[in-house]
PDB file of N, CA and C in Angstrom:
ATOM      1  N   UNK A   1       0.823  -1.195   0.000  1.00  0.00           N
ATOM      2  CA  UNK A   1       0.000   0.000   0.000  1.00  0.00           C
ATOM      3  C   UNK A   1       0.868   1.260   0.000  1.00  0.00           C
ATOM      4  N   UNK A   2       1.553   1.364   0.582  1.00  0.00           N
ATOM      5  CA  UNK A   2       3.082   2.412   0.799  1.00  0.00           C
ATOM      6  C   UNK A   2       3.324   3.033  -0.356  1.00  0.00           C
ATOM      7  N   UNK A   3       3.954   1.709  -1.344  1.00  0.00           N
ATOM      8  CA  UNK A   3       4.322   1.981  -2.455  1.00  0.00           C
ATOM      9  C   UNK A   3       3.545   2.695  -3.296  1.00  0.00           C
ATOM     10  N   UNK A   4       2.295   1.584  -3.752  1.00  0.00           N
ATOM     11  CA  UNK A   4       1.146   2.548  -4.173  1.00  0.00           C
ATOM     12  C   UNK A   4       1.081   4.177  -4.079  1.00  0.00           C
ATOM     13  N   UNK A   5       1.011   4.095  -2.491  1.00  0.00           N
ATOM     14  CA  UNK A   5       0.614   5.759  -2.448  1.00  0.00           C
ATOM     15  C   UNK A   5       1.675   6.312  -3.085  1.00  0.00           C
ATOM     16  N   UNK A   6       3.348   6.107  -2.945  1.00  0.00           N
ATOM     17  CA  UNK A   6       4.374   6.488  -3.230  1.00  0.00           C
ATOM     18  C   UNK A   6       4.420   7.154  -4.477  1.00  0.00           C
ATOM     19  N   UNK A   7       3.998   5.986  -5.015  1.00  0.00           N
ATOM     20  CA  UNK A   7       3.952   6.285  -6.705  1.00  0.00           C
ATOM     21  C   UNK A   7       3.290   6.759  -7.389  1.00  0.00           C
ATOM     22  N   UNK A   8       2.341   7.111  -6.698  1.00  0.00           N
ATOM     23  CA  UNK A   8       0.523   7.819  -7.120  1.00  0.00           C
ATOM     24  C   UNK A   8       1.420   9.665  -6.766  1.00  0.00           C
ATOM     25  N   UNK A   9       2.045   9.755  -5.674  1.00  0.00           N
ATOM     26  CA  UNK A   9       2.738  10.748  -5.433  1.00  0.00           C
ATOM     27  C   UNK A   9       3.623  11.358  -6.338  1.00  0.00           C
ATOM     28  N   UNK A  10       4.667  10.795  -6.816  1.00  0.00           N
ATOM     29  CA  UNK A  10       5.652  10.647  -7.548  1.00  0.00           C
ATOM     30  C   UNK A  10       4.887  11.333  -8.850  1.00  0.00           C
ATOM     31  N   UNK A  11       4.330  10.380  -9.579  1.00  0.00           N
ATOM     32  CA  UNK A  11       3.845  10.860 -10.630  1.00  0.00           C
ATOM     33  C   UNK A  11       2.635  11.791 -10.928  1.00  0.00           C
ATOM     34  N   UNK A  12       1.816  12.396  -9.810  1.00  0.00           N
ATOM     35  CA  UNK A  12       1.544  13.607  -9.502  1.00  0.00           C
ATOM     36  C   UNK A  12       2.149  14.647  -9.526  1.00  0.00           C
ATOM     37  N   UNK A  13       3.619  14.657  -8.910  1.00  0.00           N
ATOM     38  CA  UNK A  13       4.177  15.701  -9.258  1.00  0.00           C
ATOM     39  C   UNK A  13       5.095  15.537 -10.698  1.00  0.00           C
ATOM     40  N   UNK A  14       5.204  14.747 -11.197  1.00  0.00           N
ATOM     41  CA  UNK A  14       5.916  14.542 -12.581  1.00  0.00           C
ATOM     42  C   UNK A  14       4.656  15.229 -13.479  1.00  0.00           C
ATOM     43  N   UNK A  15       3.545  15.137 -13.094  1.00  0.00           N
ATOM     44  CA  UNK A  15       2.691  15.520 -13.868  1.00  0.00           C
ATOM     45  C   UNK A  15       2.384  17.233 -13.873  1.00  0.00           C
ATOM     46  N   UNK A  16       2.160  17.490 -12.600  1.00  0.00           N
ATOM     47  CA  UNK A  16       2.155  18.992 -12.177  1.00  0.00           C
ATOM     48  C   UNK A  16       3.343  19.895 -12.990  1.00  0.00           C
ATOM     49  N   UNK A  17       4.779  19.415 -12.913  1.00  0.00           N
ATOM     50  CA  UNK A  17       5.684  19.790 -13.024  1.00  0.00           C
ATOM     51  C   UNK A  17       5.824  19.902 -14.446  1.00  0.00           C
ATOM     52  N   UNK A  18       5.130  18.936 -15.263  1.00  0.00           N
ATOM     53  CA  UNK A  18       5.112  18.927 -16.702  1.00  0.00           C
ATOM     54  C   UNK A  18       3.803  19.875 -17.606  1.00  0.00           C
ATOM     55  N   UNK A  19       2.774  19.911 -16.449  1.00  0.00           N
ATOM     56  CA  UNK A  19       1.769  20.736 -16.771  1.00  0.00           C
ATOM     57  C   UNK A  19       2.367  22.658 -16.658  1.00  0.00           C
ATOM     58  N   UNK A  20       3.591  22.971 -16.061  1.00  0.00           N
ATOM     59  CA  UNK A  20       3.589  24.263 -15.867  1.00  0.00           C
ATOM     60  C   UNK A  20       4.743  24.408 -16.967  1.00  0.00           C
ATOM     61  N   UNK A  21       4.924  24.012 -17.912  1.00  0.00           N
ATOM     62  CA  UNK A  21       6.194  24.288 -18.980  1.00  0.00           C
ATOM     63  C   UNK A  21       5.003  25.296 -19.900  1.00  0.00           C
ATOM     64  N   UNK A  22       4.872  26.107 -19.378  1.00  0.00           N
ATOM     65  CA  UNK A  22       4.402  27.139 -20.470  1.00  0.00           C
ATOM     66  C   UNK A  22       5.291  27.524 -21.411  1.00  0.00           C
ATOM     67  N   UNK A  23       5.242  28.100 -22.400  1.00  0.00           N
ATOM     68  CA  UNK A  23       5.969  28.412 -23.930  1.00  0.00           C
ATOM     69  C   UNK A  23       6.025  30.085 -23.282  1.00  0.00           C
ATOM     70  N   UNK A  24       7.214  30.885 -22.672  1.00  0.00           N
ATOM     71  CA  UNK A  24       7.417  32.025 -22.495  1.00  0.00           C
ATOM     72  C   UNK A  24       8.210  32.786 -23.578  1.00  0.00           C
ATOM     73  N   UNK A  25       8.677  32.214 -24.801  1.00  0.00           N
ATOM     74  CA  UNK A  25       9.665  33.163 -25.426  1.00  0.00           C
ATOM     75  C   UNK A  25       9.072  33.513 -26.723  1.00  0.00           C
ATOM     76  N   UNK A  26       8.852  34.441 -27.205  1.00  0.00           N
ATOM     77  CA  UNK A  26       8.809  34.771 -28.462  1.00  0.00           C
ATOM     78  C   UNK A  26       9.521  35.337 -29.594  1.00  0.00           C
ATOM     79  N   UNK A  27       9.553  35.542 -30.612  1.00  0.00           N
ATOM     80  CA  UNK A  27      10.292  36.103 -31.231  1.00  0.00           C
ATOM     81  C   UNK A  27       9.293  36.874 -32.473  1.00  0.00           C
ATOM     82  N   UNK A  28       9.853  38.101 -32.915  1.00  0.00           N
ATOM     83  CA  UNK A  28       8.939  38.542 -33.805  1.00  0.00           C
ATOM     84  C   UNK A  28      10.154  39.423 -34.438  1.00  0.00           C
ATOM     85  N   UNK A  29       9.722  40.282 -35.845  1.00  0.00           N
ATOM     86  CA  UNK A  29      10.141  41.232 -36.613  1.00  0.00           C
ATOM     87  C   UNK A  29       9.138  42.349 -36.815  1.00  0.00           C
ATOM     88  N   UNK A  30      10.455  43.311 -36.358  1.00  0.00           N
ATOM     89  CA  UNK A  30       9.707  44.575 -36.165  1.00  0.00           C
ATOM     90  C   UNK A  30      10.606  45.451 -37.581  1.00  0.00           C
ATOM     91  N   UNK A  31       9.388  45.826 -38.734  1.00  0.00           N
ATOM     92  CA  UNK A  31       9.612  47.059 -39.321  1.00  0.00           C
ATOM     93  C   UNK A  31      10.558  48.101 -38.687  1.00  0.00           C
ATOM     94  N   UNK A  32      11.690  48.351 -38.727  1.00  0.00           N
ATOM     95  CA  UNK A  32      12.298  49.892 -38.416  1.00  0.00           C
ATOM     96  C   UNK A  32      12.370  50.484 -39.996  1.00  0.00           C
ATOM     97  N   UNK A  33      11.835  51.336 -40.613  1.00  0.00           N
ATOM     98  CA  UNK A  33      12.350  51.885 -41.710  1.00  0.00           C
ATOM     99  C   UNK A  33      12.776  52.974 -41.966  1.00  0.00           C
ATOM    100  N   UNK A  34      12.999  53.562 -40.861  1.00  0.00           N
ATOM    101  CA  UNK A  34      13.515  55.326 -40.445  1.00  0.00           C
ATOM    102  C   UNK A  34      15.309  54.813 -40.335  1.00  0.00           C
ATOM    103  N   UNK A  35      15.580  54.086 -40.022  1.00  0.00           N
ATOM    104  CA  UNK A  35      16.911  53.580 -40.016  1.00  0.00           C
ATOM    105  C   UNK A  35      17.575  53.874 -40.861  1.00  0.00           C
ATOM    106  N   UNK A  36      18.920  54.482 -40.671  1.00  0.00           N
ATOM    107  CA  UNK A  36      19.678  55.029 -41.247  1.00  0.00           C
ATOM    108  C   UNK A  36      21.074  54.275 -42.041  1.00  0.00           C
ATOM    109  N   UNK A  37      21.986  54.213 -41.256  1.00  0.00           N
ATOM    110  CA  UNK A  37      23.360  53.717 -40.587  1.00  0.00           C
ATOM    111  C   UNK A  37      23.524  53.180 -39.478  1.00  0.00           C
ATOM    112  N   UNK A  38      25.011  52.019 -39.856  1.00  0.00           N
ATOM    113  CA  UNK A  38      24.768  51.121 -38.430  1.00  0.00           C
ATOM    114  C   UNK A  38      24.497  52.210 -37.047  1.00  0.00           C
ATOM    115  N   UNK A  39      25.262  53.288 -36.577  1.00  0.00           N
ATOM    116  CA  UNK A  39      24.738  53.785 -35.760  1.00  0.00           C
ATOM    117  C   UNK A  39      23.218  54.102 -35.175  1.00  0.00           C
ATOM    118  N   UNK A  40      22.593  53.745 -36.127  1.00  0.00           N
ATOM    119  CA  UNK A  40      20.798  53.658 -35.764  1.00  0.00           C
ATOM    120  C   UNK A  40      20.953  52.048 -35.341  1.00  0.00           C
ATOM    121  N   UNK A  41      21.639  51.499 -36.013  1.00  0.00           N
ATOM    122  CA  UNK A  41      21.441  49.693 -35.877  1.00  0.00           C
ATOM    123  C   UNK A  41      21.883  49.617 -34.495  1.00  0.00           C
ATOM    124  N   UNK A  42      22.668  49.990 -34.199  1.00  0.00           N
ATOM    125  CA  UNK A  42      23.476  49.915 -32.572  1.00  0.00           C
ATOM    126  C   UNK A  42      22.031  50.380 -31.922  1.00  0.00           C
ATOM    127  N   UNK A  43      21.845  51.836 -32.066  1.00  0.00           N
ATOM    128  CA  UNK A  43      20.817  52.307 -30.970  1.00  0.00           C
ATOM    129  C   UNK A  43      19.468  51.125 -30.989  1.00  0.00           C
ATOM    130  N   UNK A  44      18.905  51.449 -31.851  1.00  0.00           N
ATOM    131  CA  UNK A  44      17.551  50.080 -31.597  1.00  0.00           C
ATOM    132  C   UNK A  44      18.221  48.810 -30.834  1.00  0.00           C
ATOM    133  N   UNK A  45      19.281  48.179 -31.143  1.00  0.00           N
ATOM    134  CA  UNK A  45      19.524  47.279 -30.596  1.00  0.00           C
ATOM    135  C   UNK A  45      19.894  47.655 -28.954  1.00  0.00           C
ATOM    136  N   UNK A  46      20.023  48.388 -28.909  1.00  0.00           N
ATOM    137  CA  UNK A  46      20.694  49.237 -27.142  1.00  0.00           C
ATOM    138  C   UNK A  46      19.289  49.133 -27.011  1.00  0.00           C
ATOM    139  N   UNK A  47      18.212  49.749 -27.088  1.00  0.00           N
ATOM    140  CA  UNK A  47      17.258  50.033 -26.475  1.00  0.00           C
ATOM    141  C   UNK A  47      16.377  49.268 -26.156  1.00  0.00           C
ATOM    142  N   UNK A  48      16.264  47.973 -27.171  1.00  0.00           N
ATOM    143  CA  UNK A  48      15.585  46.931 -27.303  1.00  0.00           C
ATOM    144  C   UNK A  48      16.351  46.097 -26.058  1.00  0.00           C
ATOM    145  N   UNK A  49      17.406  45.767 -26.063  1.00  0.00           N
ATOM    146  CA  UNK A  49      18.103  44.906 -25.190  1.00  0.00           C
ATOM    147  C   UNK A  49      18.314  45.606 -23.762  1.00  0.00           C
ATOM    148  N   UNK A  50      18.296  47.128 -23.568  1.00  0.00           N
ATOM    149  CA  UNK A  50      17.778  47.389 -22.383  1.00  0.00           C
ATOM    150  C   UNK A  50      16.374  46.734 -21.659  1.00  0.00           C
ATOM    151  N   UNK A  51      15.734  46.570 -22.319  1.00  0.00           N
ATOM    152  CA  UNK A  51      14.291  45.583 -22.040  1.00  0.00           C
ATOM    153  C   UNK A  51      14.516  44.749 -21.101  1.00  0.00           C
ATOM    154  N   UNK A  52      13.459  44.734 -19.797  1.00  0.00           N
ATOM    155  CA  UNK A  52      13.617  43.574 -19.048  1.00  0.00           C
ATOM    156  C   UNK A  52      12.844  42.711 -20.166  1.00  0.00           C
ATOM    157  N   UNK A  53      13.423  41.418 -20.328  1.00  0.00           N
ATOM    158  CA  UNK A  53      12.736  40.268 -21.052  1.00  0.00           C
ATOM    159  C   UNK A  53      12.971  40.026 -22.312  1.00  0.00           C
ATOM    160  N   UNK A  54      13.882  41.067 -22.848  1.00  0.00           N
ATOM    161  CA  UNK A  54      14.543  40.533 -24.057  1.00  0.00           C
ATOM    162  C   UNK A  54      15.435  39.776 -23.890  1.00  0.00           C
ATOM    163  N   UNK A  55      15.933  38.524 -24.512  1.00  0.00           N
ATOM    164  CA  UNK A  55      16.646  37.648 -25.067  1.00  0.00           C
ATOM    165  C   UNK A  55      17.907  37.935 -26.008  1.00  0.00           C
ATOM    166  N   UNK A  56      17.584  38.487 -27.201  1.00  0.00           N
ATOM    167  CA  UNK A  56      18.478  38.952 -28.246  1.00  0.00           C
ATOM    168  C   UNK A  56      17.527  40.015 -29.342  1.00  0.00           C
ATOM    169  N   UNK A  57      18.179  40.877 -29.654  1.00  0.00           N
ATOM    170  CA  UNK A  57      18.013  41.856 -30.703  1.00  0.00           C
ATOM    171  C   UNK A  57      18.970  41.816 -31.556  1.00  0.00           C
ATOM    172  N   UNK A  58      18.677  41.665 -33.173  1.00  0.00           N
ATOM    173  CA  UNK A  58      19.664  41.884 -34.028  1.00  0.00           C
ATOM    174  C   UNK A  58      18.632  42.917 -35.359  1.00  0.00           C
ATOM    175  N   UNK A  59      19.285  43.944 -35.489  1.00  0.00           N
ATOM    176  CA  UNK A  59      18.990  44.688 -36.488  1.00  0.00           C
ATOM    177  C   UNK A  59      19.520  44.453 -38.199  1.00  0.00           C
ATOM    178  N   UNK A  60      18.311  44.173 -39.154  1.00  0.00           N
ATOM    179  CA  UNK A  60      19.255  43.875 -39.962  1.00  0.00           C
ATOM    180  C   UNK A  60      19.030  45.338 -41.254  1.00  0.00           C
ATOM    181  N   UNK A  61      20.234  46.350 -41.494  1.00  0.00           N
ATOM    182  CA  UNK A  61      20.413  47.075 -42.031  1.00  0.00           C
ATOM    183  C   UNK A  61      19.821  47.011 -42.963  1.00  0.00           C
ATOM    184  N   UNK A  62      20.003  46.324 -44.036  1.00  0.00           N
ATOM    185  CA  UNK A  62      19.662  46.256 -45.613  1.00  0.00           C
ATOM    186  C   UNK A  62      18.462  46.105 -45.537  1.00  0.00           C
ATOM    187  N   UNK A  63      17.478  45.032 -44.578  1.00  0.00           N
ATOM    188  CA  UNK A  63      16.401  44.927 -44.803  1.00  0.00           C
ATOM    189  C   UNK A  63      15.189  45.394 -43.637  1.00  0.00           C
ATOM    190  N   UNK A  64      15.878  46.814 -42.886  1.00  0.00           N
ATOM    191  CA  UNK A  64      15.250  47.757 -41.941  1.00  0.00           C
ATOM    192  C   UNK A  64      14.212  46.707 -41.394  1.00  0.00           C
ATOM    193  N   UNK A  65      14.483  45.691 -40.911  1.00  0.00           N
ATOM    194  CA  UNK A  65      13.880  44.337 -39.879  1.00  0.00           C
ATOM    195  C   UNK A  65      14.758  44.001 -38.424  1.00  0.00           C
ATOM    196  N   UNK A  66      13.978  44.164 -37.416  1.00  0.00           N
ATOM    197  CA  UNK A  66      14.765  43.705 -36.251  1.00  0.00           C
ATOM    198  C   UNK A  66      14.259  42.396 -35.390  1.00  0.00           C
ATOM    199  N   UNK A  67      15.144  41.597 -35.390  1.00  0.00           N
ATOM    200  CA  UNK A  67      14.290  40.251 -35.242  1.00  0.00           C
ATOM    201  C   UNK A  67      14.484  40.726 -33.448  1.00  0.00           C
ATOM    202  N   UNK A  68      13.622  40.307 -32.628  1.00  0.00           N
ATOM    203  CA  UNK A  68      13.784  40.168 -31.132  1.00  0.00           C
ATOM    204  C   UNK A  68      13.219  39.140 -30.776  1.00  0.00           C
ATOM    205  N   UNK A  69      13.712  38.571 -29.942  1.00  0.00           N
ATOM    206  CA  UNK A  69      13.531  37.412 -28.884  1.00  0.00           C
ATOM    207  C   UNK A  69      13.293  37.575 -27.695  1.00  0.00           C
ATOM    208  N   UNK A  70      12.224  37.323 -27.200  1.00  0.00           N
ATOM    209  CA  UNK A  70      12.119  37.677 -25.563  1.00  0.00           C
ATOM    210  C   UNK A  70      11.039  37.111 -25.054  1.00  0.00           C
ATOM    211  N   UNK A  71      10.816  37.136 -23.414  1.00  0.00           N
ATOM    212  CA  UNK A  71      10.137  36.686 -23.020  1.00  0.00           C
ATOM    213  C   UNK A  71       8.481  37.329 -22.967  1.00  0.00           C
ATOM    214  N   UNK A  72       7.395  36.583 -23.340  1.00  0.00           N
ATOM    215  CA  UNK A  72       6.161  37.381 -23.794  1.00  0.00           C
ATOM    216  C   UNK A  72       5.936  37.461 -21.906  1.00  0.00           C
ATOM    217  N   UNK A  73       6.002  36.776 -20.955  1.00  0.00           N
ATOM    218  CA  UNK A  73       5.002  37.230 -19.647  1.00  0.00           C
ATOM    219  C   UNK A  73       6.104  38.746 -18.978  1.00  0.00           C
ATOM    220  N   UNK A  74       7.316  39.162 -19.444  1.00  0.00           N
ATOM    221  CA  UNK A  74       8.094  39.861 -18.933  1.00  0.00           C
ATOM    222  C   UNK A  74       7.878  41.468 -19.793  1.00  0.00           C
ATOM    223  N   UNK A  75       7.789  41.059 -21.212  1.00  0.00           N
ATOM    224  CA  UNK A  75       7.576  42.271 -22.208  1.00  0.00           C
ATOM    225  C   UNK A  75       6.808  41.753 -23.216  1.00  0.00           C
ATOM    226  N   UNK A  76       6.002  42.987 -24.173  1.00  0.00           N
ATOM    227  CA  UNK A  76       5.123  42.717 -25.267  1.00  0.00           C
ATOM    228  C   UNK A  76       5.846  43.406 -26.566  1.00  0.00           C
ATOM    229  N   UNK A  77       4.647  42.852 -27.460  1.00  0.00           N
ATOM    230  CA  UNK A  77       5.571  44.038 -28.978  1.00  0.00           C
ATOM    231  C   UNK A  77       5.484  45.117 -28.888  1.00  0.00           C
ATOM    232  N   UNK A  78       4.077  45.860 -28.052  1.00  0.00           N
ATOM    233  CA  UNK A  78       4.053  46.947 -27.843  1.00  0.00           C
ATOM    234  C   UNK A  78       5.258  47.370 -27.306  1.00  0.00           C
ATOM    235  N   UNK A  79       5.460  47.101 -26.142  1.00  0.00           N
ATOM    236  CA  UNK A  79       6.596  47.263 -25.215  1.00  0.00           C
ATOM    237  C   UNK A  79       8.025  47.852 -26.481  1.00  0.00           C
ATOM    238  N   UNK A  80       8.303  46.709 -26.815  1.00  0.00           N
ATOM    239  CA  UNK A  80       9.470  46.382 -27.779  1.00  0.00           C
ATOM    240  C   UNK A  80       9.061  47.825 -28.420  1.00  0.00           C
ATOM    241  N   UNK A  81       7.998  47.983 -29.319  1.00  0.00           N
ATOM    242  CA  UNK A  81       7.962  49.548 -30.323  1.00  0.00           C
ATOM    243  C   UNK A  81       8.144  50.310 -29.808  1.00  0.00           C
ATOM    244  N   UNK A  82       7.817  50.648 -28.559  1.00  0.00           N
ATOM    245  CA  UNK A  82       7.684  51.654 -27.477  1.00  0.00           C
ATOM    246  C   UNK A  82       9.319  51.907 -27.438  1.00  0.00           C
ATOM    247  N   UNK A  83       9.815  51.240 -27.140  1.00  0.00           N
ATOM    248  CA  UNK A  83      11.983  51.438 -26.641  1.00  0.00           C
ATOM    249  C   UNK A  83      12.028  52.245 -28.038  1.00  0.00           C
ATOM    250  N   UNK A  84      11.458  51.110 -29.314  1.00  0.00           N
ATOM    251  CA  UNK A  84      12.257  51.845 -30.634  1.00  0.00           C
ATOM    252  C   UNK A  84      12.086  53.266 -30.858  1.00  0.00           C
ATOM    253  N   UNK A  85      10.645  53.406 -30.709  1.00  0.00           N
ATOM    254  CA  UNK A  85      10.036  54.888 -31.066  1.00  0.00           C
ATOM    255  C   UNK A  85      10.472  55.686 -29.808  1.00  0.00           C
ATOM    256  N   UNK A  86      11.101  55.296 -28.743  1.00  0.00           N
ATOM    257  CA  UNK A  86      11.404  56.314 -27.554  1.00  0.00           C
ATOM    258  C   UNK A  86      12.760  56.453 -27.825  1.00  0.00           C
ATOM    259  N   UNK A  87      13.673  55.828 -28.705  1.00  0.00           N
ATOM    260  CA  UNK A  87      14.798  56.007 -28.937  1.00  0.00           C
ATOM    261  C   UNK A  87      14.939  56.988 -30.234  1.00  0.00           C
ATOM    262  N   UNK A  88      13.955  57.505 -30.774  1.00  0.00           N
ATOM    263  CA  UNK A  88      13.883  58.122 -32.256  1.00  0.00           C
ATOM    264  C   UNK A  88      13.452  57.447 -33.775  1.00  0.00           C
ATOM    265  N   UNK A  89      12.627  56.211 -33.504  1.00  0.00           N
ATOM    266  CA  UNK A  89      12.775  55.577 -34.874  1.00  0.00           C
ATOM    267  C   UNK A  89      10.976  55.006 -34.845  1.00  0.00           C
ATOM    268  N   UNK A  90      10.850  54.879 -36.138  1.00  0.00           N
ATOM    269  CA  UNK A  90       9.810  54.408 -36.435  1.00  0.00           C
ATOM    270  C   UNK A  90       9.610  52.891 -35.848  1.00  0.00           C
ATOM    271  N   UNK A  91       8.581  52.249 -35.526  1.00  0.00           N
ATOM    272  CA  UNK A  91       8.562  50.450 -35.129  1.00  0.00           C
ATOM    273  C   UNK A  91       7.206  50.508 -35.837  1.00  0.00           C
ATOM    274  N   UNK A  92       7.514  49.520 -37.146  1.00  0.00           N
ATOM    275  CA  UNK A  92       6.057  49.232 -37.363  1.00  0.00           C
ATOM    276  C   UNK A  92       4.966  50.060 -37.834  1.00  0.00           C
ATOM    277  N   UNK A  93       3.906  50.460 -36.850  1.00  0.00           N
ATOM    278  CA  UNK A  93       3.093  51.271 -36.800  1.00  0.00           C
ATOM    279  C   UNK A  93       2.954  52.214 -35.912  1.00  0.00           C
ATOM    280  N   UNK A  94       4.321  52.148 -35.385  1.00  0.00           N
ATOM    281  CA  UNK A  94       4.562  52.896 -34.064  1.00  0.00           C
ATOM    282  C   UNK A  94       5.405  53.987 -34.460  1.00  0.00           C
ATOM    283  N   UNK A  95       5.104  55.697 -34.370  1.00  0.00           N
ATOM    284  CA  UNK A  95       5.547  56.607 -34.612  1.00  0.00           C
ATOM    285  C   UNK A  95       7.007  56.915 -33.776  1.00  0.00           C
ATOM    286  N   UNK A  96       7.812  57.420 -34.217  1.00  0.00           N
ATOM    287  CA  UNK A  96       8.866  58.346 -33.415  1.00  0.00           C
ATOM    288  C   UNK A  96       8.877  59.353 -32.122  1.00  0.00           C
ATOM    289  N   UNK A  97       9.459  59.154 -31.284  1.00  0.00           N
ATOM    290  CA  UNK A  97       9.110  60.162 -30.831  1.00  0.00           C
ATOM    291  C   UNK A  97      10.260  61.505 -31.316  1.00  0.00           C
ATOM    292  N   UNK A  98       9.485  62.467 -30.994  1.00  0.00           N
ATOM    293  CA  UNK A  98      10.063  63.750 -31.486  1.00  0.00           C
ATOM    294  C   UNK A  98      11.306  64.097 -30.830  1.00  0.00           C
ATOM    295  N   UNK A  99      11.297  63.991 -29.388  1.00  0.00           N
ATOM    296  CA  UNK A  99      12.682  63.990 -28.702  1.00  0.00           C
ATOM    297  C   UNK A  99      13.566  63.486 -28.781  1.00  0.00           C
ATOM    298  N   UNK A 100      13.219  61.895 -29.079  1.00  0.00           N
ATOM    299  CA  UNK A 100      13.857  60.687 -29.110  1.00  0.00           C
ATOM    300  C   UNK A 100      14.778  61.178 -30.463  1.00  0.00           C
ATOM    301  N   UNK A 101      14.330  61.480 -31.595  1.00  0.00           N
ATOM    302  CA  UNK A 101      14.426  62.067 -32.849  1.00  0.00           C
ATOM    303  C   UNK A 101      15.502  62.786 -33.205  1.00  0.00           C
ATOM    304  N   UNK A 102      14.783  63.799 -32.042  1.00  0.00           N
ATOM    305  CA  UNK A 102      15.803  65.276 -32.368  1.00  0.00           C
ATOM    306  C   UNK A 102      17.221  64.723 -31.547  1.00  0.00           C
ATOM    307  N   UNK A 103      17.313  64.142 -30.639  1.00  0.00           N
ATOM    308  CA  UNK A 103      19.050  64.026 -30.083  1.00  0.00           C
ATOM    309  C   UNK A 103      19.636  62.905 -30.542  1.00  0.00           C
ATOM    310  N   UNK A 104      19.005  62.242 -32.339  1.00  0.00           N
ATOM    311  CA  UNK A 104      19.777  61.360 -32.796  1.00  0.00           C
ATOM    312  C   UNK A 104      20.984  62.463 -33.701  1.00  0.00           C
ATOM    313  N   UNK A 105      21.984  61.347 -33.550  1.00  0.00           N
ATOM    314  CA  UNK A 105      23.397  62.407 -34.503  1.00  0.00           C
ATOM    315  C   UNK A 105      22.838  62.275 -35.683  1.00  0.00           C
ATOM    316  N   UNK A 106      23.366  63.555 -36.241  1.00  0.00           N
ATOM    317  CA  UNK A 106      22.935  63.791 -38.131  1.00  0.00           C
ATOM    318  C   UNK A 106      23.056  62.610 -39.209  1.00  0.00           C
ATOM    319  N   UNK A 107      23.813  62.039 -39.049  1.00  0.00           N
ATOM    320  CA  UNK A 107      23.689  60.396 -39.845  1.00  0.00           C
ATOM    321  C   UNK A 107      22.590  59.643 -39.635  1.00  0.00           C
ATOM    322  N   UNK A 108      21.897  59.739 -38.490  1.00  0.00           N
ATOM    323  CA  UNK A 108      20.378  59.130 -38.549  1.00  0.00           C
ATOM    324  C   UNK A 108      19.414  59.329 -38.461  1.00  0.00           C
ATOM    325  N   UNK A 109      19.307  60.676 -39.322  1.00  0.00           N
ATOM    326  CA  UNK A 109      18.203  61.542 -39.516  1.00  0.00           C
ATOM    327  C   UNK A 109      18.072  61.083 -40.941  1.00  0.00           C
ATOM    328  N   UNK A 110      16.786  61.413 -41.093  1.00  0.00           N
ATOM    329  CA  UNK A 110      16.205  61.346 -42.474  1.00  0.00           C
ATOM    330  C   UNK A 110      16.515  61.952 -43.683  1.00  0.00           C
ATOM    331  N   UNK A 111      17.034  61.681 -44.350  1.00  0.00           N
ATOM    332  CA  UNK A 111      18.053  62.815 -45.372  1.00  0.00           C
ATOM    333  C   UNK A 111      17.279  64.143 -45.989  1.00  0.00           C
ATOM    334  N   UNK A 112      15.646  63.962 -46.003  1.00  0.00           N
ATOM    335  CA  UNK A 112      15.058  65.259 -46.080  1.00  0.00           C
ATOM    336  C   UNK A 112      15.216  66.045 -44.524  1.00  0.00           C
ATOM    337  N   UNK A 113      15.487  65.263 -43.916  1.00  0.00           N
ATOM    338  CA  UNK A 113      15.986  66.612 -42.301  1.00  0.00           C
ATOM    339  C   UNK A 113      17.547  66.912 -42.239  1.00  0.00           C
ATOM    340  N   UNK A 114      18.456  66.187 -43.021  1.00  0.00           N
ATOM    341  CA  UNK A 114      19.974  66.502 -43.148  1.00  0.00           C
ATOM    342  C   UNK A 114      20.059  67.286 -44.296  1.00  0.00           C
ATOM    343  N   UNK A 115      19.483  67.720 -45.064  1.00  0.00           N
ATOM    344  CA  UNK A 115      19.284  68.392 -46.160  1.00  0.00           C
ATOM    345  C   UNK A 115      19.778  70.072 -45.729  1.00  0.00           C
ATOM    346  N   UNK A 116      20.457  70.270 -46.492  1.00  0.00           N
ATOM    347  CA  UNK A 116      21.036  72.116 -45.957  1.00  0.00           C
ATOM    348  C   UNK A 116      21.496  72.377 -44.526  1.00  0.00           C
ATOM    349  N   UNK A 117      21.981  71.304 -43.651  1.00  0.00           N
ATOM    350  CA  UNK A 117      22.021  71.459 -42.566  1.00  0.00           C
ATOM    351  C   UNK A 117      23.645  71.053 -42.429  1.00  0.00           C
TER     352      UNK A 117
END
């Protein structure tokens, strides 16, 4: 009878323990197309990876796409656009912010705003 219970135990918690493996990581691509030069590539990636719950950020230049990896119960995509557009850059459907904007260096401004300047 011991055993029984033992093992009725045992695999209760093998079961519990297998029931809480939730799927926490995601990964997605975020539109940046305000992106300039690697120096924009560095910043999104700084800002993104400041993130509690990011994993990895890699910006890819040529094709103004930033893949991120992170944890969905820690941060969201919102979240993620939010760093980009608070750092000066477009995410997606997510606007710039204007501040964020204005204290990027002249190489990662928009060449109609480097224009005569």
């Amino acid at each position: 009878m011991f055993k029984q219970t033992s093992l009725a135990m045992v695999l209760s918690l093998v079961l519990m323990a297998c029931g809480k493996s939730e799927k926490t990581a995601s990964q997605v691509e975020i539109k940046v197309p305000t992106i300039q030069c690697g120096s924009c590539q560095a910043n999104v990636e700084e800002a993104l990876k400041a993130l509690d719950g990011v994993k990895s950020a890699a910006v890819d230049l040529k094709t103004k796409i930033a893949q991120v990896s992170f944890d969905d119960v820690k941060t969201s995509l919102a979240a993620l656009e939010k760093a980009i557009a608070m750092a000066g850059y477009d995410a997606n459907d997510t606007k710039r912010d204007s501040v964020g904007y204005a204290n990027l260096d002249a190489c990662c401004k928009l060449p109609e705003d480097r224009a005569g300047k």
